[in-house]
N, C-alpha and C. Protein backbone atom coordinates (compact mmCIF):
# COMPACT_ATOMS: atom_id res chain seq x y z
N UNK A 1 30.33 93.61 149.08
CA UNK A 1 30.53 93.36 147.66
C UNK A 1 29.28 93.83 146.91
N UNK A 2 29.57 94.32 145.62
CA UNK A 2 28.54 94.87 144.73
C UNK A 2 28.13 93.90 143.90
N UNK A 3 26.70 93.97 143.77
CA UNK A 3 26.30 92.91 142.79
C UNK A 3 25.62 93.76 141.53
N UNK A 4 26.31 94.36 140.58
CA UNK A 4 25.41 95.55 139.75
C UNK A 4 24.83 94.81 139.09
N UNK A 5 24.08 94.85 137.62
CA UNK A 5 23.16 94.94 136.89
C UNK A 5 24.48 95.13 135.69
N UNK A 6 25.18 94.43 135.31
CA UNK A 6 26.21 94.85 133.93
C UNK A 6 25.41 94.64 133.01
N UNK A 7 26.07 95.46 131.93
CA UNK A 7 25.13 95.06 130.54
C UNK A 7 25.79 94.53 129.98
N UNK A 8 25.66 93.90 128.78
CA UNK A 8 26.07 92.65 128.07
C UNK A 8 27.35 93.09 127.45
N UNK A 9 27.38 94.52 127.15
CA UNK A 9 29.10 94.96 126.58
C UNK A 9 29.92 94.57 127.19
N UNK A 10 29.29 95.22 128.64
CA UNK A 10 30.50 95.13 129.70
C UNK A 10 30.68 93.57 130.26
N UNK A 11 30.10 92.82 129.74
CA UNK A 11 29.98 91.93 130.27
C UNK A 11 31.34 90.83 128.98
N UNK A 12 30.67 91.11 128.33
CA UNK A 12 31.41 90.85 127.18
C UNK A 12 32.60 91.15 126.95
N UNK A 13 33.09 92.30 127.01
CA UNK A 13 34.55 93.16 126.61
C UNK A 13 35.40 93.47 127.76
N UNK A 14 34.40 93.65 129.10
CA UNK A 14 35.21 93.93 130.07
C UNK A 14 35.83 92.77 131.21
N UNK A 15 34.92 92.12 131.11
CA UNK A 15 34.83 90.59 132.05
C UNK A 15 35.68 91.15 133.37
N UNK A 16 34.73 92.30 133.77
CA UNK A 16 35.78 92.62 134.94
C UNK A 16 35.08 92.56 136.31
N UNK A 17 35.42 92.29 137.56
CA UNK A 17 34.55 91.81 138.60
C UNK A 17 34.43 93.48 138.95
N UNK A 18 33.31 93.58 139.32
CA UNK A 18 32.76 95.17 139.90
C UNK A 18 32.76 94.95 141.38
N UNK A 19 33.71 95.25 141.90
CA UNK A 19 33.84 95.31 143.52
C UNK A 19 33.55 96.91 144.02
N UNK A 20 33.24 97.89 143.25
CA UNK A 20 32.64 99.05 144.37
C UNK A 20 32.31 99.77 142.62
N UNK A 21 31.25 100.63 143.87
CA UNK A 21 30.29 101.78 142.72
C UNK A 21 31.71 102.39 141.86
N UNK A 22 32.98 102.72 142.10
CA UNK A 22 33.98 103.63 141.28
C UNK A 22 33.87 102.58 140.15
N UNK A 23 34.50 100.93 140.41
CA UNK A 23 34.88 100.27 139.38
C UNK A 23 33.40 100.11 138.23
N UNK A 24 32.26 100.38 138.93
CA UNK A 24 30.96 100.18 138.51
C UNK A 24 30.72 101.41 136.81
N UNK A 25 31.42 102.33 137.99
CA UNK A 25 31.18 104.01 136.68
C UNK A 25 32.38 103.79 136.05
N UNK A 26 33.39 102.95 136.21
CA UNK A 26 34.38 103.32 135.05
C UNK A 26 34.10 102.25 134.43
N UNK A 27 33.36 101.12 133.79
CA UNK A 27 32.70 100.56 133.36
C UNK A 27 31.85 100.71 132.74
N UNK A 28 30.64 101.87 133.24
CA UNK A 28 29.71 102.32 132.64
C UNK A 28 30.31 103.36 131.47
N UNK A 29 31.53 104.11 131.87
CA UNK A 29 32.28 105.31 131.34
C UNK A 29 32.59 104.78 129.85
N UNK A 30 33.42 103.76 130.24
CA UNK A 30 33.67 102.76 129.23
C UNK A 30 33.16 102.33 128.43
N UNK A 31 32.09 101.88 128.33
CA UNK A 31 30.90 101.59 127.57
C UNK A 31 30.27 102.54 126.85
N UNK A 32 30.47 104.00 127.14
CA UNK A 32 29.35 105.46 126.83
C UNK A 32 30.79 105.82 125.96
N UNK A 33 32.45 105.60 126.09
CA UNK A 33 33.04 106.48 125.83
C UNK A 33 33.76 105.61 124.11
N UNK A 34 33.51 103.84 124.41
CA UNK A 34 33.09 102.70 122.96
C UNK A 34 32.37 103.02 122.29
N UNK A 35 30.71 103.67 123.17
CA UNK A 35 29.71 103.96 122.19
C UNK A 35 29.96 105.35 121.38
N UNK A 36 30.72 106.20 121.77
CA UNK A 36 30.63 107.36 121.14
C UNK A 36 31.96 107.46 119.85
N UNK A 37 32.59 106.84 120.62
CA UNK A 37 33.91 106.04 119.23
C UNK A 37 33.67 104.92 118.00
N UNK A 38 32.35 104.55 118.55
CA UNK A 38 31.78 103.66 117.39
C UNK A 38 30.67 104.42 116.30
N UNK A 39 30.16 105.42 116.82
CA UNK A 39 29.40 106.22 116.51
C UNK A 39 30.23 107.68 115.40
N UNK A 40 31.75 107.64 115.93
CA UNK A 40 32.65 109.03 115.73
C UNK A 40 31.91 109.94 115.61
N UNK A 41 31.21 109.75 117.05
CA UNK A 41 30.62 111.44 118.16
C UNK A 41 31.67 111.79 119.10
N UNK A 42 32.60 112.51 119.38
CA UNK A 42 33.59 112.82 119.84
C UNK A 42 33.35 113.93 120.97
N UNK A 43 32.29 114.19 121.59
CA UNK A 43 31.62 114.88 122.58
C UNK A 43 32.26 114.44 123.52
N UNK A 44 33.26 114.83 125.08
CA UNK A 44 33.40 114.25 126.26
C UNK A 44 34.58 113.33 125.42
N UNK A 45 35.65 113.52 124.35
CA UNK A 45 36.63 112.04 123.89
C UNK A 45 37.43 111.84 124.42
N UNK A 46 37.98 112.98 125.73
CA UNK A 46 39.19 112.07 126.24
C UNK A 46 38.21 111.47 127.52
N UNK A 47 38.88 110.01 127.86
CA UNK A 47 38.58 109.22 129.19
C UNK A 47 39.87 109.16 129.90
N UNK A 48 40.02 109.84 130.86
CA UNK A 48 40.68 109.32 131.87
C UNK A 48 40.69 108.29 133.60
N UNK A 49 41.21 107.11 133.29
CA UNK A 49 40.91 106.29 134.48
C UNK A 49 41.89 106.50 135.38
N UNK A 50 42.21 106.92 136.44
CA UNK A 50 42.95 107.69 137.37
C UNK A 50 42.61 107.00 138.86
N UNK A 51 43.49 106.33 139.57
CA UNK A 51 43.48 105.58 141.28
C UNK A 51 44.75 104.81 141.03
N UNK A 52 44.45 103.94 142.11
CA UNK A 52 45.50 103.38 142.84
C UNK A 52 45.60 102.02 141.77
N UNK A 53 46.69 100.84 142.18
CA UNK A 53 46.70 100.05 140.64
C UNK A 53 46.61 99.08 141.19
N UNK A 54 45.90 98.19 140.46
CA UNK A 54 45.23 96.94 140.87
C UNK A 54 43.85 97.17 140.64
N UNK A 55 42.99 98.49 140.17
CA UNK A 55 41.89 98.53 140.21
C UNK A 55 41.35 98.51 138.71
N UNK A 56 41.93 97.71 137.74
CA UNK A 56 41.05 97.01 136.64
C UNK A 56 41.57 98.56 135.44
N UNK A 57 42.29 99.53 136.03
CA UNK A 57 42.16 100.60 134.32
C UNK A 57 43.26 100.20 133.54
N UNK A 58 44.02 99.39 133.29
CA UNK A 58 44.62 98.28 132.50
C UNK A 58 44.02 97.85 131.52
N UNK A 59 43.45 96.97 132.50
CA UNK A 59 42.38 95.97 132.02
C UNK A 59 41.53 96.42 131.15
N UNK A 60 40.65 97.32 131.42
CA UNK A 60 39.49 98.13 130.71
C UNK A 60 40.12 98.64 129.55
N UNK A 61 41.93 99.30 129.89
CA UNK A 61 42.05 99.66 128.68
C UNK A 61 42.49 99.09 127.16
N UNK A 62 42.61 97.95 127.63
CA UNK A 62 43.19 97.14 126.85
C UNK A 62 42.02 96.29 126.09
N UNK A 63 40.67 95.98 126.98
CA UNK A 63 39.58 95.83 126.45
C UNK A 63 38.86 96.67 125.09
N UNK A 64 39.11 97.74 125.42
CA UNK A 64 38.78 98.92 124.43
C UNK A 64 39.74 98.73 123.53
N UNK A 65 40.74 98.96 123.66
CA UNK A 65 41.90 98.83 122.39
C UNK A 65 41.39 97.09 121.69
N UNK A 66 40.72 96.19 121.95
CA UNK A 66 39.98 94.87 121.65
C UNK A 66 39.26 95.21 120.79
N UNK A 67 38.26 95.78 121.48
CA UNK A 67 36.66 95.67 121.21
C UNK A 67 36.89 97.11 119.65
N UNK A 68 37.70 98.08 120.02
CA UNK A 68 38.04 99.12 118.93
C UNK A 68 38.64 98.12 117.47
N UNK A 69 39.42 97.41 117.90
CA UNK A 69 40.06 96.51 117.11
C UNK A 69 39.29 95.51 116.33
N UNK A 70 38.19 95.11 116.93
CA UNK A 70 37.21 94.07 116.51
C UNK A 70 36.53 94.86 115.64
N UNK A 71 35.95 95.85 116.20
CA UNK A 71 35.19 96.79 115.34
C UNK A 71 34.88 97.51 115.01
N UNK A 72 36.23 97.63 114.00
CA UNK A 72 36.54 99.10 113.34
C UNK A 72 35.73 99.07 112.19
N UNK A 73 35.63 97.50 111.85
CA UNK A 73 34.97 97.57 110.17
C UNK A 73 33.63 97.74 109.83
N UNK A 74 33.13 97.20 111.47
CA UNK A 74 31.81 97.08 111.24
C UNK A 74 31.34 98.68 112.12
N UNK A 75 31.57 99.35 112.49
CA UNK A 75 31.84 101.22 112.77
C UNK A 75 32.05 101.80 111.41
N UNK A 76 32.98 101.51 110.95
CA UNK A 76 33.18 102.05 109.26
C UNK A 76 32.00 102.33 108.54
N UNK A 77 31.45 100.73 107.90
CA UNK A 77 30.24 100.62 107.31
C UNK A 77 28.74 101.32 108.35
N UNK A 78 28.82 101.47 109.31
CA UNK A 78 27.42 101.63 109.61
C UNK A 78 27.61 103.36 109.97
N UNK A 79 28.41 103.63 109.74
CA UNK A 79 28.49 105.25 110.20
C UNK A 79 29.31 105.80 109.34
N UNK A 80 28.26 106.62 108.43
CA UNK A 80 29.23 107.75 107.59
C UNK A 80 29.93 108.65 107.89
N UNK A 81 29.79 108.92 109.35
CA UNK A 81 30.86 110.08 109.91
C UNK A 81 32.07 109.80 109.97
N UNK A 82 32.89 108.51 109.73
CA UNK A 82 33.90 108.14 109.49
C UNK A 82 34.70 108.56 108.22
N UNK A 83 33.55 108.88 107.44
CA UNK A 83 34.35 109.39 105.94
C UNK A 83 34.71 108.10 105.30
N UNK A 84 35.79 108.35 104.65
CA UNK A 84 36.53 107.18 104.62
C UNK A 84 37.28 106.48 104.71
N UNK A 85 37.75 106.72 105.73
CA UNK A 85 38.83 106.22 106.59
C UNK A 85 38.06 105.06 107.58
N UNK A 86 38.82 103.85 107.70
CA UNK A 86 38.61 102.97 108.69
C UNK A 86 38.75 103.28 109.76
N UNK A 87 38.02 103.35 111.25
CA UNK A 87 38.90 103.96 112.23
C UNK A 87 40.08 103.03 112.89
N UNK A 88 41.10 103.66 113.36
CA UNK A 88 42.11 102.38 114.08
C UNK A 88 42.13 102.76 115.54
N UNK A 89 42.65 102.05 116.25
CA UNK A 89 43.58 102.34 117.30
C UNK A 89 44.53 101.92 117.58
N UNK A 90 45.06 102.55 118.55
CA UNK A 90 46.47 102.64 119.19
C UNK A 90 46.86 102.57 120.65
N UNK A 91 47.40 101.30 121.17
CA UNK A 91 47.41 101.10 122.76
C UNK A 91 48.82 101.38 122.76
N UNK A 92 49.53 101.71 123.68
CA UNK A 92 50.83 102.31 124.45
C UNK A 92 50.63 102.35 125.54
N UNK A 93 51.77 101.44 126.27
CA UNK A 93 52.35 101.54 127.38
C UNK A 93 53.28 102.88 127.80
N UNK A 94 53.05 104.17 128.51
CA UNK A 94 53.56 105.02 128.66
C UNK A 94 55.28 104.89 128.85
N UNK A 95 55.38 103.99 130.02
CA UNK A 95 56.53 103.96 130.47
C UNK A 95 57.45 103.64 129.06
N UNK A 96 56.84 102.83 128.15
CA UNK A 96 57.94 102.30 127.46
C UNK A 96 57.94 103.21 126.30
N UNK A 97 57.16 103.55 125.98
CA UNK A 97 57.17 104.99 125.22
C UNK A 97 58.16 106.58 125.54
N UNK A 98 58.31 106.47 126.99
CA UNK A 98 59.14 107.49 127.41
C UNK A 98 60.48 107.09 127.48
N UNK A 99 60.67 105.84 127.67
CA UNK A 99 61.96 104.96 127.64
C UNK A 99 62.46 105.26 126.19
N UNK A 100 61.49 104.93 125.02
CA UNK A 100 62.08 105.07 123.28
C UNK A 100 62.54 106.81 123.64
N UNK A 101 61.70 107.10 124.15
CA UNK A 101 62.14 108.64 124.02
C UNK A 101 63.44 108.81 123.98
N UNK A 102 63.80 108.51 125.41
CA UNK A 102 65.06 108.58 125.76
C UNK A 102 66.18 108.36 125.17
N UNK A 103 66.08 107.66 124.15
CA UNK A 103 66.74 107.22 122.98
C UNK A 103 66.58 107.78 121.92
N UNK A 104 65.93 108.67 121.99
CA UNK A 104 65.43 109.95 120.53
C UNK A 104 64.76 109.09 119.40
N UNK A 105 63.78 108.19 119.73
CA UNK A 105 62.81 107.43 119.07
C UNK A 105 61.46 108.13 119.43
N UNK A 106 61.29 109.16 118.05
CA UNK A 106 59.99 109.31 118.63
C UNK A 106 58.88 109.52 117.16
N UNK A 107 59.39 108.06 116.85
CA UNK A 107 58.39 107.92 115.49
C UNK A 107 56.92 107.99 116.02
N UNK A 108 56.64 107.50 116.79
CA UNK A 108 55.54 106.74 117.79
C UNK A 108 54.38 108.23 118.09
N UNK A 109 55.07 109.08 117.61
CA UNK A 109 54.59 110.51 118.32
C UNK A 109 53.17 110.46 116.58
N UNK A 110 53.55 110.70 115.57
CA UNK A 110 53.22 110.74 114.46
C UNK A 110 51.78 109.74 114.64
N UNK A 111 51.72 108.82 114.75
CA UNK A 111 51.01 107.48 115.46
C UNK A 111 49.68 108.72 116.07
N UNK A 112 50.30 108.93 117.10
CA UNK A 112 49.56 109.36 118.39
C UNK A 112 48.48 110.55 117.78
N UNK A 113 49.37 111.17 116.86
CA UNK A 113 48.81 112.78 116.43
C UNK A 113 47.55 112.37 115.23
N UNK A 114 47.76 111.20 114.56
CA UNK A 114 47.02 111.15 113.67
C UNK A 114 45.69 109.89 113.98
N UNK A 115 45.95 108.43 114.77
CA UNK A 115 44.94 107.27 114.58
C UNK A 115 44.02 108.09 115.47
N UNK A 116 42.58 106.91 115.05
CA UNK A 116 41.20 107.34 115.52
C UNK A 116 41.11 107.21 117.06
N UNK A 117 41.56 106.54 117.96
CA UNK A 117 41.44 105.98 119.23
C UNK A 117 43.12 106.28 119.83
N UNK A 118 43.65 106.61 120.57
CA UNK A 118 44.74 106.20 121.11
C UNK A 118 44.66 106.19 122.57
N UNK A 119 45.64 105.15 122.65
CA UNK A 119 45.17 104.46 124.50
C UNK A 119 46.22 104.54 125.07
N UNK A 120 46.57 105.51 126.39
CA UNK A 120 48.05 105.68 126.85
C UNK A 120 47.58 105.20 128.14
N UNK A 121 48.65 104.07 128.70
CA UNK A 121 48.53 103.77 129.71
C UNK A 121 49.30 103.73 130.32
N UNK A 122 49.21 103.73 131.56
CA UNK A 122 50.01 104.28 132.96
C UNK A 122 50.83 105.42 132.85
N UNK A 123 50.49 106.57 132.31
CA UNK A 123 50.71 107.88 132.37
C UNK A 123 51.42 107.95 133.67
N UNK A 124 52.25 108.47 133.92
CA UNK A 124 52.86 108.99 135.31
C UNK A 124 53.90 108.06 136.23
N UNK A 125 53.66 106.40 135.60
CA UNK A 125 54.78 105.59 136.05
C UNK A 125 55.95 105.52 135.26
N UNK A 126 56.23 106.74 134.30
CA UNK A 126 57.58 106.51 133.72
C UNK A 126 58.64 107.07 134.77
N UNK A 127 59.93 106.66 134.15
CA UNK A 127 61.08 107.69 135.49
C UNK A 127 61.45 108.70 134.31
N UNK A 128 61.14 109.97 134.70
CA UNK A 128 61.09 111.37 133.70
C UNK A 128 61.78 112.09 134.08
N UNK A 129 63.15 112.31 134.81
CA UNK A 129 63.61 112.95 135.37
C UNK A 129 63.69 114.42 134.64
N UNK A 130 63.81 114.38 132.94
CA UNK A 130 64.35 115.45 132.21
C UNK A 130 62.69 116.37 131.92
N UNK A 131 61.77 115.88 131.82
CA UNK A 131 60.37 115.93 131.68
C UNK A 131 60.40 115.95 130.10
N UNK A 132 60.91 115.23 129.54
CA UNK A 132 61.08 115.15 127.73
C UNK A 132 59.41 114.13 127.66
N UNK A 133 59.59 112.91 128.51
CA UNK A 133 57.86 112.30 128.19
C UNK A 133 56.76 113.15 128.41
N UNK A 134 57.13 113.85 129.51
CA UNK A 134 55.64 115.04 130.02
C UNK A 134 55.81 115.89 128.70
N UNK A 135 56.74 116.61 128.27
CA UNK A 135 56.51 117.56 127.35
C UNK A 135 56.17 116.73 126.08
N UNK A 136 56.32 115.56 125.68
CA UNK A 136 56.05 115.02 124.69
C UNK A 136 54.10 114.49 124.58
N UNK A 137 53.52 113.90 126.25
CA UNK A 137 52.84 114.09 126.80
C UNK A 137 51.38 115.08 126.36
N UNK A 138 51.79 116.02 126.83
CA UNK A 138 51.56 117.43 126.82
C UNK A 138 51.35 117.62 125.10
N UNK A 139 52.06 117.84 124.48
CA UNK A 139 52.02 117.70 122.68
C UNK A 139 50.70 116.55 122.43
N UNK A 140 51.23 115.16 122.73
CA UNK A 140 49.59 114.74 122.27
C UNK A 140 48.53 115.00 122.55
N UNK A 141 48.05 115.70 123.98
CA UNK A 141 47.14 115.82 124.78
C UNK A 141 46.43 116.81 123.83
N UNK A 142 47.58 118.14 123.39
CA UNK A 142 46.96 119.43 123.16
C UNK A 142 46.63 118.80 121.40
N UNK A 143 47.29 117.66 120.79
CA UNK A 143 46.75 117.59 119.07
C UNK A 143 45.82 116.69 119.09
N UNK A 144 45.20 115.87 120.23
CA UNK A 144 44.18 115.31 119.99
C UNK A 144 43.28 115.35 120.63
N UNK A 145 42.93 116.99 121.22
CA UNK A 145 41.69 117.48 121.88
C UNK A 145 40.64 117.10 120.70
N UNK A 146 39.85 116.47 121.13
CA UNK A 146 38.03 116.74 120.72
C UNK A 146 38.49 115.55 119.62
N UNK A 147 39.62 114.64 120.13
CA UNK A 147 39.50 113.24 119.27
C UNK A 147 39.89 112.11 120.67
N UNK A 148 39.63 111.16 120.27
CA UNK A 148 39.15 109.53 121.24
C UNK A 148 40.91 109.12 121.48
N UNK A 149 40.82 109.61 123.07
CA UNK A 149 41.85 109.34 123.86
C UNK A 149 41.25 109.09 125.34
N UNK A 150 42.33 107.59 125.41
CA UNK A 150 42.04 106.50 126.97
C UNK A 150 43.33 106.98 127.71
N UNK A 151 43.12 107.94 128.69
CA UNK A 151 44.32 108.00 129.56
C UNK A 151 44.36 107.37 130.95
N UNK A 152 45.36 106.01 130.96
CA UNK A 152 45.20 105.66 132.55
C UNK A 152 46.05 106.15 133.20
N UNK A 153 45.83 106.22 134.88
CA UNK A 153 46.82 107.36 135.78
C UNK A 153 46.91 106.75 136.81
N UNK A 154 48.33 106.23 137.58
CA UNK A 154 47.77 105.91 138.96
C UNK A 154 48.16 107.51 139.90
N UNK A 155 48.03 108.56 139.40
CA UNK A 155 48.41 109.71 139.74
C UNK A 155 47.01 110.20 140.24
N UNK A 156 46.84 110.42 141.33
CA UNK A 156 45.16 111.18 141.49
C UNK A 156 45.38 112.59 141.17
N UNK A 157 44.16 112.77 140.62
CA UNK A 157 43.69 114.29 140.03
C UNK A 157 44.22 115.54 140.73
N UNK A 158 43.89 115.59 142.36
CA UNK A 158 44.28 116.30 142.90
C UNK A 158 45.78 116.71 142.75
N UNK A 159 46.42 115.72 142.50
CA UNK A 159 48.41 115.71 142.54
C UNK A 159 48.69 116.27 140.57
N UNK A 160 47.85 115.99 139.85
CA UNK A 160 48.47 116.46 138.13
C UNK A 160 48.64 117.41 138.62
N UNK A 161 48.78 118.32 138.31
CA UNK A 161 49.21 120.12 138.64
C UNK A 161 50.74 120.07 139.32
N UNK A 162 51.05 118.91 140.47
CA UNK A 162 52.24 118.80 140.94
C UNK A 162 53.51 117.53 140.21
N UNK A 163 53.04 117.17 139.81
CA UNK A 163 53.29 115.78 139.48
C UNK A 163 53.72 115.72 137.91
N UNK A 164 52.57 116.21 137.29
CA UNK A 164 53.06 116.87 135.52
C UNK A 164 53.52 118.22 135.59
N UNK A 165 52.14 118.78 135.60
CA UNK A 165 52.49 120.36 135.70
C UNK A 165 51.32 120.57 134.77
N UNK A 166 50.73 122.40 135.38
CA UNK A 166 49.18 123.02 135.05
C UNK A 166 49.17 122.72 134.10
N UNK A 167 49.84 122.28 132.45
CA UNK A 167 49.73 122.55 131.55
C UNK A 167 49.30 121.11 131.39
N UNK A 168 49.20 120.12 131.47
CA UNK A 168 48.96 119.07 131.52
C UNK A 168 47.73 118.64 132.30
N UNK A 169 47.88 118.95 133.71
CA UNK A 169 46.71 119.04 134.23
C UNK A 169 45.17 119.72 133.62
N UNK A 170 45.59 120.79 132.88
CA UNK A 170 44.31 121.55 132.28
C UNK A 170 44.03 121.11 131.02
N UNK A 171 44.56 120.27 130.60
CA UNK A 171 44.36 119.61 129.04
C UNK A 171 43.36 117.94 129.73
N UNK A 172 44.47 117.53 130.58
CA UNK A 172 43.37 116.10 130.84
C UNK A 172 42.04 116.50 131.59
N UNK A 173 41.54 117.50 132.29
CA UNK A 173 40.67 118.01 132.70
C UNK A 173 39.48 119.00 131.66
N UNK A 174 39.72 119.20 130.58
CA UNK A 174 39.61 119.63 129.65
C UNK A 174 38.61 118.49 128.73
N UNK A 175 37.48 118.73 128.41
CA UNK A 175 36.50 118.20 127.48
C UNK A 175 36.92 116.48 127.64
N UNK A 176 36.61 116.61 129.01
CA UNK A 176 37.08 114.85 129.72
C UNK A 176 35.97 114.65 130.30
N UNK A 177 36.13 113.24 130.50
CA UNK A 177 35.11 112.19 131.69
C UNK A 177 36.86 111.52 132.34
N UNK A 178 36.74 112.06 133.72
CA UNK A 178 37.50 111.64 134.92
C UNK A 178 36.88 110.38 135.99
N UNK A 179 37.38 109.81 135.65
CA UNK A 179 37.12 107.91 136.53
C UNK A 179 37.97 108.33 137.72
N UNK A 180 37.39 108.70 138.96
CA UNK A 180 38.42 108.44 140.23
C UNK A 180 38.55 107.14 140.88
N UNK A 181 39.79 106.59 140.96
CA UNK A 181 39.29 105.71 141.57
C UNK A 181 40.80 105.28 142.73
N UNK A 182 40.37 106.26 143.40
CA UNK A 182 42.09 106.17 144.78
C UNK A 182 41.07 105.39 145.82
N UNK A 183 40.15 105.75 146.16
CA UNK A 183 39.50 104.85 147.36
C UNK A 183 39.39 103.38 147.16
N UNK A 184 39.32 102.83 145.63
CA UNK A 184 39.46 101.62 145.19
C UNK A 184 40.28 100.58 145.73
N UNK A 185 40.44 99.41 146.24
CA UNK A 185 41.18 98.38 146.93
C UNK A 185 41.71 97.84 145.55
N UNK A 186 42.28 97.30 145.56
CA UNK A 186 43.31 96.22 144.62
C UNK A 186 42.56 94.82 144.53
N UNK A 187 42.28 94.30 143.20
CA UNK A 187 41.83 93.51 143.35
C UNK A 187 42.43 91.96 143.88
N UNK A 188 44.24 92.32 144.22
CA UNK A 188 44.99 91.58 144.52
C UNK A 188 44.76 91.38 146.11
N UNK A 189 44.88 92.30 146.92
CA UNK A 189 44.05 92.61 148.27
C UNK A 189 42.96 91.80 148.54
């Protein structure tokens, strides 16, 4: 068991037990990828947390969609790079997002293309047989390059290319910070 050194963010926002160096850096990731969204420095803006499930990128992401939520106002006021716009965010559950799809609901897309933060999670556990979520997918990926996007995956890196397809794969790989975390145990385990 790891005993790190957390800092008080993570300690604060993430309240998450650090059982190995992966869960350690996507923590730290987390923290560098808050600070640069609080800042709207958009250097490195998409995060993707990518392993096996049970290993806390839920959790983390839903923390961020919190801590974004808490403090949007006080980001606003202390940083003029915001303009004037408040920043927001936006958490989504993938699966259920591809599900509205399916139903030709895709107000949700508009959402995605325009707020300051958007947080898609569990990318890759929808059932997509038609690939209408991947290609829909794919559309946000490519309109909110070089803006603050949380992608979680229990899909490892190596498999996007088979699994989505290159065009997808080269967008989340693309002006990213990649969290691996397949060697990760479950914290249910």
């Amino acid at each position: 068991m790891i005993n790190p050194c957390r800092t008080a963010w993570q300690r604060k926002w993430l309240g998450l037990d650090v059982t190995s160096k992966a869960v350690q850096r996507m923590a730290d990731e987390a923290e560098k990828f808050t600070a640069r969204w609080f800042r709207n420095h958009p250097n490195s803006s998409l995060l993707v947390l990518a392993g096996e499930y049970g290993t806390g990128k839920s959790h983390v992401a839903r923390a961020i969609h919190r801590f974004a939520t808490t403090a949007a106002w006080s980001a606003f006021h202390e940083n003029k790079a915001w303009g004037a716009r408040i920043p927001g965010s936006l958490y989504l559950r993938w699966p259920e997002v591809a599900d509205a799809f399916k139903e030709g609901q895709y107000g949700v897309l508009e959402d995605c293309f325009t707020e300051s933060l958007v947080i898609l999670d569990d990318v890759g556990a929808e059932h997509d047989p038609s690939k209408n979520a991947a290609d829909k997918f794919c559309q946000v990926l490519t309109r909110r390059e070089r803006l603050f996007t949380l992608v979680t995956t229990n899909i490892s890196p190596a498999l996007w290319p088979e699994r989505f397809d290159g065009r997808i794969a080269d967008r989340l790989l693309r002006n990213s910070v990649v969290v691996e975390l397949s060697d990760t145990r479950s914290y249910s385990l």
